[in-house]
C-alpha atoms as a PDB file:
ATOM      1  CA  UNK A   1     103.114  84.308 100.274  1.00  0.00           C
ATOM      2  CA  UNK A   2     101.644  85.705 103.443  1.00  0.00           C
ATOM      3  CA  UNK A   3      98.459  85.227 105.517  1.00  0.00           C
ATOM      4  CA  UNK A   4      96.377  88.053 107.046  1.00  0.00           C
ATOM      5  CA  UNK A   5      93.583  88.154 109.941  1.00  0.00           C
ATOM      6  CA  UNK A   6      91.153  91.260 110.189  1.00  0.00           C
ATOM      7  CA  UNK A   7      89.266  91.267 113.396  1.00  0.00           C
ATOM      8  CA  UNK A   8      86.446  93.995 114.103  1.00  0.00           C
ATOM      9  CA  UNK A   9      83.247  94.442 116.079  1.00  0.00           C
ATOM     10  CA  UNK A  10      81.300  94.876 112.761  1.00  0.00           C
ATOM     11  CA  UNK A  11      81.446  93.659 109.257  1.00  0.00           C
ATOM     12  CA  UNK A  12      81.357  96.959 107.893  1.00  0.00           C
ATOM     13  CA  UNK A  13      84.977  97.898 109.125  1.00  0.00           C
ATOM     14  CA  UNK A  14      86.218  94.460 107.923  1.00  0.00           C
ATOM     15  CA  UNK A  15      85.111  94.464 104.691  1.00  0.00           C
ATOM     16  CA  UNK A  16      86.218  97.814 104.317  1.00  0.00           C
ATOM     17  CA  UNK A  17      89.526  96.682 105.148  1.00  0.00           C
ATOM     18  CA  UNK A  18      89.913  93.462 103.451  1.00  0.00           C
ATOM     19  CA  UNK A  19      88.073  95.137  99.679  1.00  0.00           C
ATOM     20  CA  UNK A  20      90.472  98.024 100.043  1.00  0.00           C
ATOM     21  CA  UNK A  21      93.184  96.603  99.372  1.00  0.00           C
ATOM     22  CA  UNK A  22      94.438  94.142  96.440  1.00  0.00           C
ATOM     23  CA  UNK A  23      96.074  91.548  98.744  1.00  0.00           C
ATOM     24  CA  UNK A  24      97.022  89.620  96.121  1.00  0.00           C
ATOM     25  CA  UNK A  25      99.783  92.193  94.757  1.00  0.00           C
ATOM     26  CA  UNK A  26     101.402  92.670  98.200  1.00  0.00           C
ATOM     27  CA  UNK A  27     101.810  88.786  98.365  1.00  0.00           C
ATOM     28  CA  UNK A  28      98.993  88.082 100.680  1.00  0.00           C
ATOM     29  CA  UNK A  29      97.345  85.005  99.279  1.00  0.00           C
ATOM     30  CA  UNK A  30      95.185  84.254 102.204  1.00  0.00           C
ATOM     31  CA  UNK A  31      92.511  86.747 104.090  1.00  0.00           C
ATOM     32  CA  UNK A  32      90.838  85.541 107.266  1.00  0.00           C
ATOM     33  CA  UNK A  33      88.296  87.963 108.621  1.00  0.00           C
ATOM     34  CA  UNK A  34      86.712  87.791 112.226  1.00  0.00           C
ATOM     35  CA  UNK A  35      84.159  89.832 114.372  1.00  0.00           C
ATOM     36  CA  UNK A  36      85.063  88.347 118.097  1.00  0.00           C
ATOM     37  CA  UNK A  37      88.525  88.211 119.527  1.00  0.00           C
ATOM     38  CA  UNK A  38      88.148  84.335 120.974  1.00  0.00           C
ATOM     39  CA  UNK A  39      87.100  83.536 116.990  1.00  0.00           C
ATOM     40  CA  UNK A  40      90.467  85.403 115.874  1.00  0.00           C
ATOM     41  CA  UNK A  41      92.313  83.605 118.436  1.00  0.00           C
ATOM     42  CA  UNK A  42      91.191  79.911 117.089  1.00  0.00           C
ATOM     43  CA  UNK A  43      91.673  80.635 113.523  1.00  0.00           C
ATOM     44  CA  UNK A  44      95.325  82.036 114.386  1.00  0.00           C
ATOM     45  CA  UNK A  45      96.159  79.144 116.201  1.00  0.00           C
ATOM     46  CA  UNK A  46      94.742  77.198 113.135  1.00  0.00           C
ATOM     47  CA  UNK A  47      96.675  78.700 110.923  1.00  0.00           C
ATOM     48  CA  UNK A  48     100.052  80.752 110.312  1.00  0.00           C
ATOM     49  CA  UNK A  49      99.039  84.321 110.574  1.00  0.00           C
ATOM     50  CA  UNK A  50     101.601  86.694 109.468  1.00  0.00           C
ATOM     51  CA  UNK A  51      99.932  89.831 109.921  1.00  0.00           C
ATOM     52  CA  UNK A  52      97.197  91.028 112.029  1.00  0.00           C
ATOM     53  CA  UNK A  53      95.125  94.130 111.713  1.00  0.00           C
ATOM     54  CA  UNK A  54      92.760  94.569 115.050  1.00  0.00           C
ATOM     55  CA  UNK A  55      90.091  96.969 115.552  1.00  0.00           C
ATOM     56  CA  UNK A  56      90.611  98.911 119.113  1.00  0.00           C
ATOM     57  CA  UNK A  57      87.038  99.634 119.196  1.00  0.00           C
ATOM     58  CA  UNK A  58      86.489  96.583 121.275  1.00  0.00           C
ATOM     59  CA  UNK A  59      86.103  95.784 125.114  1.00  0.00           C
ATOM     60  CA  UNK A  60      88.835  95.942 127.611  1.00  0.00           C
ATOM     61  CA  UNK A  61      88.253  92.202 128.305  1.00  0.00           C
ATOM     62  CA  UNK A  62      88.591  91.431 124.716  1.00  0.00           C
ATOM     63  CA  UNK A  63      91.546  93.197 124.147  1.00  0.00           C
ATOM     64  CA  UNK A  64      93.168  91.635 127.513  1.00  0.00           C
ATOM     65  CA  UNK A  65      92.401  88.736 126.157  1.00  0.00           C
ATOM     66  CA  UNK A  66      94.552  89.173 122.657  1.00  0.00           C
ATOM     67  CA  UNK A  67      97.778  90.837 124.416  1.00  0.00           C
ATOM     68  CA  UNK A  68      97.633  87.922 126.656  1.00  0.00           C
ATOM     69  CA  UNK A  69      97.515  85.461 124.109  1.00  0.00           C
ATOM     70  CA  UNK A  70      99.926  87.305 121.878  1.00  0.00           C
ATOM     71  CA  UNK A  71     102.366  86.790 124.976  1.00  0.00           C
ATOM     72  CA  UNK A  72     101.677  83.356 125.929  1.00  0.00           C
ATOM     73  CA  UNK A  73     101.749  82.389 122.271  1.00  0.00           C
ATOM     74  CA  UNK A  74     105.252  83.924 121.513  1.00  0.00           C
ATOM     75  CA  UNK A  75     103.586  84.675 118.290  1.00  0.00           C
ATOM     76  CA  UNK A  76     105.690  86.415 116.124  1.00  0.00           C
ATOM     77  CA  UNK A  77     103.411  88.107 113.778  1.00  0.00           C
ATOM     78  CA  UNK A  78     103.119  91.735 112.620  1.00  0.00           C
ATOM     79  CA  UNK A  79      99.973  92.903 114.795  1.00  0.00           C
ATOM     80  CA  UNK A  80      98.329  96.218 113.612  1.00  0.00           C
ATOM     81  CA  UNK A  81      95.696  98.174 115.687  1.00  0.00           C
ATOM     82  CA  UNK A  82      93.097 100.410 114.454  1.00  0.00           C
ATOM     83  CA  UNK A  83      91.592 103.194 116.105  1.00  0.00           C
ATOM     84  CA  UNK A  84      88.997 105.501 114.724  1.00  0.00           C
ATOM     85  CA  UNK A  85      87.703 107.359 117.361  1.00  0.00           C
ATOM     86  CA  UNK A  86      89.239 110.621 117.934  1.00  0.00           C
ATOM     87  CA  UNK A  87      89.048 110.567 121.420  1.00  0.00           C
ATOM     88  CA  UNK A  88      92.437 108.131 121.162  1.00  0.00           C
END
């Protein structure tokens, strides 16, 4: 079984993606949902994350703040970035 973290600004984009899906029947057993990038950090280095889906609707800071922990941690995890703007 796998773990999964959902980080967005707003709950609205994280519920959507954590109802959306039945987690259960892709052999995620665990959901962890977070709307700040420092919370997302602590409860990955909490617990074994396997995949990561990110909203890139957040600040520059925040997100410089997740690629350098994703470095310093050596984390292996699948990391997945959303973007819904159309400007991107």
């Amino acid at each position: 079984m796998y773990s999964l973290l959902v980080s967005a600004h707003d709950q609205f984009s994280i519920t959507t993606i954590t109802k959306i899906t039945n987690w259960k029947k892709v052999n995620i057993d665990e959901v962890f949902e977070s709307k700040r990038i420092d919370d997302a950090i602590k409860i990955a280095e909490d617990n074994a994350i396997d995949i990561f889906i990110f909203d890139m609707d957040m600040s520059a800071d925040d997100m410089l703040m997740l690629l350098k922990w994703l470095q310093e941690s050596k984390n292996l995890s699948k990391t997945i970035l959303i973007v819904k703007e159309e400007q991107y």
